[in-house]
Protein backbone atom coordinates (compact mmCIF):
# COMPACT_ATOMS: atom_id res chain seq x y z
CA UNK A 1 16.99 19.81 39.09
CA UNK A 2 16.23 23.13 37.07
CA UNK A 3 12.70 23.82 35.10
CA UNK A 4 13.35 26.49 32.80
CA UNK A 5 10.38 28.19 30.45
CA UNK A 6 11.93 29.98 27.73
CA UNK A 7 9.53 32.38 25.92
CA UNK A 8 9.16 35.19 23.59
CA UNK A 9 9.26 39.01 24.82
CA UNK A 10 7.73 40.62 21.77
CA UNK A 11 5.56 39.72 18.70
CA UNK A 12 8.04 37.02 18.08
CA UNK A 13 10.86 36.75 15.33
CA UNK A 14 13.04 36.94 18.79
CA UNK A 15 15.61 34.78 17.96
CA UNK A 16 14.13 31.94 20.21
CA UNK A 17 15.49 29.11 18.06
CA UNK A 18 18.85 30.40 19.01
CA UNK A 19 18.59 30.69 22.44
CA UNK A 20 16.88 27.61 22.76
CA UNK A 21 19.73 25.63 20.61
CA UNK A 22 22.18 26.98 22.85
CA UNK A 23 20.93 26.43 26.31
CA UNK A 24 20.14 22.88 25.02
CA UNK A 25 23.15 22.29 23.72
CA UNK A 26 25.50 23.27 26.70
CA UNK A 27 23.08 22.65 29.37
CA UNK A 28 21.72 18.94 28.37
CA UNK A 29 18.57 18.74 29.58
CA UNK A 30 17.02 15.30 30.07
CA UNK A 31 13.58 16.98 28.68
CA UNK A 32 12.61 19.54 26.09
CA UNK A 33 8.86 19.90 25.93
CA UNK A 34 7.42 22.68 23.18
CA UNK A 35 4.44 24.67 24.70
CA UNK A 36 2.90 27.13 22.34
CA UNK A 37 0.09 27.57 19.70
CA UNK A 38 0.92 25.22 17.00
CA UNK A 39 2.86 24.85 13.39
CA UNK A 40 1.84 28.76 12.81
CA UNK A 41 4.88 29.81 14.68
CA UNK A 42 8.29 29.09 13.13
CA UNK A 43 11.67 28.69 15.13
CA UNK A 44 14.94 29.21 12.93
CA UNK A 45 18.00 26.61 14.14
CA UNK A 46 21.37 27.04 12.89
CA UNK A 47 23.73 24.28 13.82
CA UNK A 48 27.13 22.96 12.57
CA UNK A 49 26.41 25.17 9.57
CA UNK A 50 23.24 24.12 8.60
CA UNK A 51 20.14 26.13 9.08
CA UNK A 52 16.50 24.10 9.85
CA UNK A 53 13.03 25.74 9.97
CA UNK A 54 10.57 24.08 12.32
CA UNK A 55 6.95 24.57 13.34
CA UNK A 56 6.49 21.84 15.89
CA UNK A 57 9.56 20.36 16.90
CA UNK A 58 11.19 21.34 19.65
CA UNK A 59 14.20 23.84 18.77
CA UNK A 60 16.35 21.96 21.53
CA UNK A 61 16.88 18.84 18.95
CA UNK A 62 20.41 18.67 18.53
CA UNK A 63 20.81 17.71 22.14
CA UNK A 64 20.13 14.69 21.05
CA UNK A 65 20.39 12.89 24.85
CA UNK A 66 17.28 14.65 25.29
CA UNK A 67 13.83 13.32 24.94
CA UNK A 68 11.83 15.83 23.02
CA UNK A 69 7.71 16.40 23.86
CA UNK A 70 4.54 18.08 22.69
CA UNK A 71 2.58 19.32 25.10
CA UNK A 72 -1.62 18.97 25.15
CA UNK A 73 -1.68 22.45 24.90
CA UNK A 74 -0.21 22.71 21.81
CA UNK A 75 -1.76 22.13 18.28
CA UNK A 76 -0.96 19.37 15.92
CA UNK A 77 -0.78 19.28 12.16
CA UNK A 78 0.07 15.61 11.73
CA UNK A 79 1.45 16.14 8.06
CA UNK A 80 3.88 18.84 9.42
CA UNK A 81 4.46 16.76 12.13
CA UNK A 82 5.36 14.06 10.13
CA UNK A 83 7.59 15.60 7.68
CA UNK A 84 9.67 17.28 10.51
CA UNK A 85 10.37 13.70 11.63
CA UNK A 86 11.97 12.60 8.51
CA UNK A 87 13.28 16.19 8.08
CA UNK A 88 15.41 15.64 10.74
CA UNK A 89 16.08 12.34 10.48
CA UNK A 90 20.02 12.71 11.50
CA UNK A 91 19.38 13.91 14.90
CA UNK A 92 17.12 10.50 15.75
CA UNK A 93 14.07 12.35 16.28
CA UNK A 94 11.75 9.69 15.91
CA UNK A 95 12.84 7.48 18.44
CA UNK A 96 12.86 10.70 21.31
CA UNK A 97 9.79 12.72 20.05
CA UNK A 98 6.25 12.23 21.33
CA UNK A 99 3.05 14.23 21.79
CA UNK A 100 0.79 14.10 24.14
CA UNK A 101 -2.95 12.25 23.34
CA UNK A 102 -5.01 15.04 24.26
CA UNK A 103 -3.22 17.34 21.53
CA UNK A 104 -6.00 19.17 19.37
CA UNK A 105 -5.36 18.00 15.30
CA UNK A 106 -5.34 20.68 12.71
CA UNK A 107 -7.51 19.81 9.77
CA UNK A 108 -7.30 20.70 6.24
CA UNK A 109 -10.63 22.28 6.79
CA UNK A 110 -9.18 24.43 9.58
CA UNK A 111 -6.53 25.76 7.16
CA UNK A 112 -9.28 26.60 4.18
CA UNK A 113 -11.57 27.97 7.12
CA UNK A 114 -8.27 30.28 7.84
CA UNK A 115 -7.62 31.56 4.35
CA UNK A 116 -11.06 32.01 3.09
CA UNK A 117 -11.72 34.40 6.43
CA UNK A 118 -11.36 37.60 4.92
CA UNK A 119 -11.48 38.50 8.98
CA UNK A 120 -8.52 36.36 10.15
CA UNK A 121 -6.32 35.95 6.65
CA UNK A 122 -7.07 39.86 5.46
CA UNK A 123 -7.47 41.88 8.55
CA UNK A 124 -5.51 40.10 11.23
CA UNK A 125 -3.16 38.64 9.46
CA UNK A 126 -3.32 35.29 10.59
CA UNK A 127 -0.60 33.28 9.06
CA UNK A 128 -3.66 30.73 7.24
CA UNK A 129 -2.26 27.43 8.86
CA UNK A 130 -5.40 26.46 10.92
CA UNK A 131 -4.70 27.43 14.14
CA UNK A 132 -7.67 29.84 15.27
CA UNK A 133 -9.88 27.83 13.39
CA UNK A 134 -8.57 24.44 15.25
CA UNK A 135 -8.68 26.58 18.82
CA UNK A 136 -11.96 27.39 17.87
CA UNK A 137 -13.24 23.63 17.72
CA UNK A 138 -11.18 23.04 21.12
CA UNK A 139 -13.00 25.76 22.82
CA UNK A 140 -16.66 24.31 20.77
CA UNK A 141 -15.81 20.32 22.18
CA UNK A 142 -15.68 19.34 18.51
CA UNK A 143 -11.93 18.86 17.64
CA UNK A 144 -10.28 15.40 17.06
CA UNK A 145 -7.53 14.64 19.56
CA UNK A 146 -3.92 13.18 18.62
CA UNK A 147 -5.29 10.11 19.86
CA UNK A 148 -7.66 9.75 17.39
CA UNK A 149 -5.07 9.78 14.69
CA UNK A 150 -3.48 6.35 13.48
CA UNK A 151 -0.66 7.98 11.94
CA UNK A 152 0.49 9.39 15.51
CA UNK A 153 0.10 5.97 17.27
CA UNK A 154 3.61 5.53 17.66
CA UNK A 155 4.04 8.86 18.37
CA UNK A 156 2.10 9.43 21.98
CA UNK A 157 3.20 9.64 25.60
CA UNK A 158 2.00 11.38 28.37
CA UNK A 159 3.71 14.48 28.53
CA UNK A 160 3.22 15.65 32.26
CA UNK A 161 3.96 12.60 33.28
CA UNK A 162 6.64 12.43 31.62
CA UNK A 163 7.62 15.86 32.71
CA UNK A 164 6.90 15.68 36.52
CA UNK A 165 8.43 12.48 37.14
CA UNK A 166 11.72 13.64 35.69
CA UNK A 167 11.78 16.42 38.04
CA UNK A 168 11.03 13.85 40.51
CA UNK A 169 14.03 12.32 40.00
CA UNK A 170 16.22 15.89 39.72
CA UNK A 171 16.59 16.07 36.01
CA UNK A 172 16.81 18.86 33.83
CA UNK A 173 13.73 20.13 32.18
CA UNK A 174 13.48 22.58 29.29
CA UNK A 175 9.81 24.38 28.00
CA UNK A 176 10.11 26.46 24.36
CA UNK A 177 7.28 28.60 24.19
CA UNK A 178 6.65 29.57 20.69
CA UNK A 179 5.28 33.36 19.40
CA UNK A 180 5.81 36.48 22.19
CA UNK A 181 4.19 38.22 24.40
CA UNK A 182 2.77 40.82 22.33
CA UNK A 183 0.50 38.56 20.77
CA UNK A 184 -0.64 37.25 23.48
CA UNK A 185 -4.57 37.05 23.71
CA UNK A 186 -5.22 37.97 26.57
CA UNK A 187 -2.11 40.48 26.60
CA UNK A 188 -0.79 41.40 23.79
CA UNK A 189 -2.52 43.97 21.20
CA UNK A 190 -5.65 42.72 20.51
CA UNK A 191 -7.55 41.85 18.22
CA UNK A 192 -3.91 41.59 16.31
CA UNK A 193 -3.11 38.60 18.19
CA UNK A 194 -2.77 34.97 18.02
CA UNK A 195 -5.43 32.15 19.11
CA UNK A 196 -4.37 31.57 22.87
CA UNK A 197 -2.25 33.19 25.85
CA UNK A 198 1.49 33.03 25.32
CA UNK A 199 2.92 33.96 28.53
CA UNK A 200 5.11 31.84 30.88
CA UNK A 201 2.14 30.54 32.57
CA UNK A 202 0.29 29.01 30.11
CA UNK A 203 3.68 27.73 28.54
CA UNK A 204 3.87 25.78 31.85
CA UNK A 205 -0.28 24.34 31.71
CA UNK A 206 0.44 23.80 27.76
CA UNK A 207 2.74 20.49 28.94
CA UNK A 208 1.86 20.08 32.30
CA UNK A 209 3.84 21.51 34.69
CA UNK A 210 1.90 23.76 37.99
CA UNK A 211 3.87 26.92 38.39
CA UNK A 212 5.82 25.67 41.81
CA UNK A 213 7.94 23.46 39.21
CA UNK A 214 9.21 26.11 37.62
CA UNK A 215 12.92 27.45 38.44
CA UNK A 216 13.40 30.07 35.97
CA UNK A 217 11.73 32.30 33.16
CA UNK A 218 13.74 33.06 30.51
CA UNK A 219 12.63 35.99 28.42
CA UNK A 220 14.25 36.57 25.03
CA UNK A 221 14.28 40.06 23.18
CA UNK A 222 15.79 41.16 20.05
CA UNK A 223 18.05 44.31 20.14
CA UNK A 224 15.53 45.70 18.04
CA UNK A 225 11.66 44.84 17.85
CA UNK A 226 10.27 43.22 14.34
CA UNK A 227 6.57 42.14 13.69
CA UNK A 228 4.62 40.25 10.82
CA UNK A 229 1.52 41.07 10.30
CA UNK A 230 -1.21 44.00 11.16
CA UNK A 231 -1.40 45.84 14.29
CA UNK A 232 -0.28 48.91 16.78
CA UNK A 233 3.76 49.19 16.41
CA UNK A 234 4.68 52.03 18.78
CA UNK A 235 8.33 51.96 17.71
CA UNK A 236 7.99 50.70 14.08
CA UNK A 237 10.40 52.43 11.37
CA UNK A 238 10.32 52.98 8.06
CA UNK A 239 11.41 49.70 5.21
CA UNK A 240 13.55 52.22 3.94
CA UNK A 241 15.15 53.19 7.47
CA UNK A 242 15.30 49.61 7.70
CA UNK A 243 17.62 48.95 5.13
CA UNK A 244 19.70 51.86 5.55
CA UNK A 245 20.46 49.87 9.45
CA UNK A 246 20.90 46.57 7.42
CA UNK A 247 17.64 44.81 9.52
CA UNK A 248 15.51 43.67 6.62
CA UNK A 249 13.86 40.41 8.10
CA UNK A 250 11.18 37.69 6.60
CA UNK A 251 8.98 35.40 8.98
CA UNK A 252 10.05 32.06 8.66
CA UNK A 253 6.69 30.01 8.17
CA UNK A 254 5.10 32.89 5.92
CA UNK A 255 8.03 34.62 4.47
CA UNK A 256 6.01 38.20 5.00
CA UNK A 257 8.69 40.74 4.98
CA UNK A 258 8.68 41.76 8.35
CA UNK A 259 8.18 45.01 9.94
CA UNK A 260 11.31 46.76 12.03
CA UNK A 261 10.93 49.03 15.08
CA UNK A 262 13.51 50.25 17.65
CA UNK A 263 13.57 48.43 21.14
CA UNK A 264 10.36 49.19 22.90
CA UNK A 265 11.39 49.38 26.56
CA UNK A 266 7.97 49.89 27.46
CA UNK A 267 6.83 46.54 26.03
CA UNK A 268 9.51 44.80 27.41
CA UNK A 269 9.19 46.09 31.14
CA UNK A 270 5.39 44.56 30.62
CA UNK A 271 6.46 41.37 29.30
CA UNK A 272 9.01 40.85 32.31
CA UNK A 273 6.50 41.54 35.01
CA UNK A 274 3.70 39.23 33.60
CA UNK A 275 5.73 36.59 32.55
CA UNK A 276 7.72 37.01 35.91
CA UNK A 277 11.18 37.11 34.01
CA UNK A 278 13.82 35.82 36.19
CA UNK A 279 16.56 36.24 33.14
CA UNK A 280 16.59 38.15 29.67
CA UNK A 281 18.23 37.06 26.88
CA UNK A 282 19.23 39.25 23.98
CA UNK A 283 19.98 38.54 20.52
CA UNK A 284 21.00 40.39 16.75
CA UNK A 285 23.28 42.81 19.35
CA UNK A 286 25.28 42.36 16.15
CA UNK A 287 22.42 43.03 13.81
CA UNK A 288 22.36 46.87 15.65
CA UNK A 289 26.13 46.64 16.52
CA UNK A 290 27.87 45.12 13.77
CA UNK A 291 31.38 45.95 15.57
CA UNK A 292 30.55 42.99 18.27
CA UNK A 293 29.87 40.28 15.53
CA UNK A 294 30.52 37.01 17.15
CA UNK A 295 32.09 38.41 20.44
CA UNK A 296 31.87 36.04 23.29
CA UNK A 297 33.44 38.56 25.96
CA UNK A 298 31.36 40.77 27.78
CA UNK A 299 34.63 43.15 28.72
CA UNK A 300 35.22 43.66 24.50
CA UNK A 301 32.03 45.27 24.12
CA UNK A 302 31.79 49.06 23.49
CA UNK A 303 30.63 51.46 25.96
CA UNK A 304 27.85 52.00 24.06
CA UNK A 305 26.35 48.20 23.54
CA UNK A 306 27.01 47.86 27.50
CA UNK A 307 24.69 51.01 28.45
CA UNK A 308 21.78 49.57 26.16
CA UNK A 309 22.08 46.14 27.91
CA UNK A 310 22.60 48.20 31.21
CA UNK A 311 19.41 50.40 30.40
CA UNK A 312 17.14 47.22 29.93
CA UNK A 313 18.77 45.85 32.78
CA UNK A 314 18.02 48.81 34.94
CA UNK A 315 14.17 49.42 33.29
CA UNK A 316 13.04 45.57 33.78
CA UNK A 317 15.11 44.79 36.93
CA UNK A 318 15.58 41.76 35.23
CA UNK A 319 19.90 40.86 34.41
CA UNK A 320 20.58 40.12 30.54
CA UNK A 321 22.46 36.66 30.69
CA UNK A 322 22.83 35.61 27.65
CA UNK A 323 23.85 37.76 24.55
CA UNK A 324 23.69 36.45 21.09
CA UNK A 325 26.65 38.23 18.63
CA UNK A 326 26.06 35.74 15.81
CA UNK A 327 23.57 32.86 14.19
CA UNK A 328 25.86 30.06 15.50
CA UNK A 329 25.85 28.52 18.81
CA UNK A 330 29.48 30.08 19.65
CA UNK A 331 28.62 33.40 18.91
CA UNK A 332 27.13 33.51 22.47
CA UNK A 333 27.95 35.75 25.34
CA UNK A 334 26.67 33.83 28.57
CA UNK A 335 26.95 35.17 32.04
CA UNK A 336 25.07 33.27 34.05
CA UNK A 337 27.74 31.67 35.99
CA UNK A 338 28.48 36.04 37.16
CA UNK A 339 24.78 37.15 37.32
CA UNK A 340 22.83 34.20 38.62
């Protein structure tokens, strides 16, 4: 029995989807439960050649042995919900996917309260899909639940439950975070932050799980750092730069242009420590290093790439085990099996 939480290192745009894809596909899980904020964060899944965008769904849904879970912590926009079932129709999500009761709903009203705040749409940069808004009502004992919601009736379990007792009986759980660290709000750089706490911690309350259940914290960081949005970027390069280093990235639920910084060790030495990293994963190595595109074998790597893995190995304490070369599940270096 192994209870992994997988989460973001930095403002997000890590490559999560990826990571998550993978260690769900090759590891089979009997669980994978998505903690998070809500629909404002967007997890990119490339699989068998096709790419999918999702906002609530669990990332891990091509391991399709797996049942797939919503924890209370997380908030609910039924119609995305609902379109991500049929969306994904192929994989049998229907039949597997189920959020908890106690789930906050997102409102249309939350989303108009969103955009018309010149405060949260303008300033912040919130991505306008309800979320703050909807946390807000939480936090004010005035937001529906997913119980209240005929539309989800089919669609409810009891996620801890669910979670706990599979551990009781030595299965394989799986928790997705969703965002990264940095906009954490408690954490991260405040106020240019999201509506809730995004660490490993809270990814473990969001569906359930006390922090004894939980075997390993998987931290993912892109070789370089990218951020939508306003808000302090320490390491942040010019668009121009940008190009010239082929990185020119767009957020997948807003399709901002993103911004592009070098690695901030500095961040990610935080991040490790207060999530309590027990593993790093690292993807777009080939983004920085094109030479390595869709190596799988540690020893082929240049000097060069090996020192920057070795140098956030060395500055976190934490080992990189899995290194993405590529968008596709095989373009994967995993050394678990040597590091754990």
């Amino acid at each position: 029995m192994t209870c992994s939480v997988l989460v973001g290192g930095g403002w997000g745009d890590e490559g999560k989807g990826k990571c998550i894809t993978y260690l769900c596909h090759y590891d089979k899980p009997s669980i994978i439960a998505r903690a998070g904020v809500g629909p404002n964060a967007g997890h990119s899944v490339e699989f068998n050649g096709e790419k999918y965008g999702l906002r609530l769904t669990p990332s891990g849904f091509v391991h399709t042995g797996a049942k797939l879970l919503i924890g209370a912590g997380v908030l609910v926009d039924p119609e995305v919900f609902l379109h991500e079932m049929d969306y994904l129709n192929k994989y049998n999500v229907k039949e597997r996917t189920f959020v908890d009761p106690r789930c906050a709903i997102i409102e249309k009203q939350h989303k108009e309260r969103d955009q018309a705040s010149d405060h949260l749409f303008k300033k912040i940069g919130s991505t306008g899909t309800g979320c703050g808004p909807a946390n807000s009502d939480r936090v004010m004992r005035v937001v529906k639940l997913a119980r209240e919601i005929p539309e989800l009736e089919d669609y409810t379990a009891n996620v801890p439950l669910e979670i706990n007792e599979a551990l009781d009986e030595d299965q394989d759980v799986f928790i997705e975070g969703s965002q990264g660290f940095g906009l954490s709000l408690y954490y991260g750089t405040y106020p240019y932050v999201t509506s809730k706490d995004t660490t490993a911690s809270t990814a473990a309350a969001d569906v359930g799980v006390g922090p004894t259940r939980i075997d390993e914290v998987i931290a993912v960081f892109k070789s370089y750092i990218t951020r939508v949005g306003e808000g302090p970027f320490p390491t942040e390069i010019n668009q121009q730069k940008a190009e010239e280093m082929g990185l020119e990235e767009y957020g997948t639920v807003t399709g901002r242009r993103r911004r592009v910084g070098l690695f901030d060790m500095e961040m990610a030495k935080e991040s490790c420590m207060i999530n309590g990293a027990t593993q790093i994963a690292l993807t777009c190595v080939d983004r920085l290093y094109p030479e390595c595109e869709r190596t799988t074998d540690y020893s082929s790597l240049k000097p060069e790439i090996k020192r920057f893995i070795e140098e956030i190995e060395g500055e976190t304490g934490v080992p990189v085990t899995i290194i993405s070369t590529g968008p596709d599940l095989v373009d994967t270096i995993d050394l678990r099996d040597e590091l754990l």
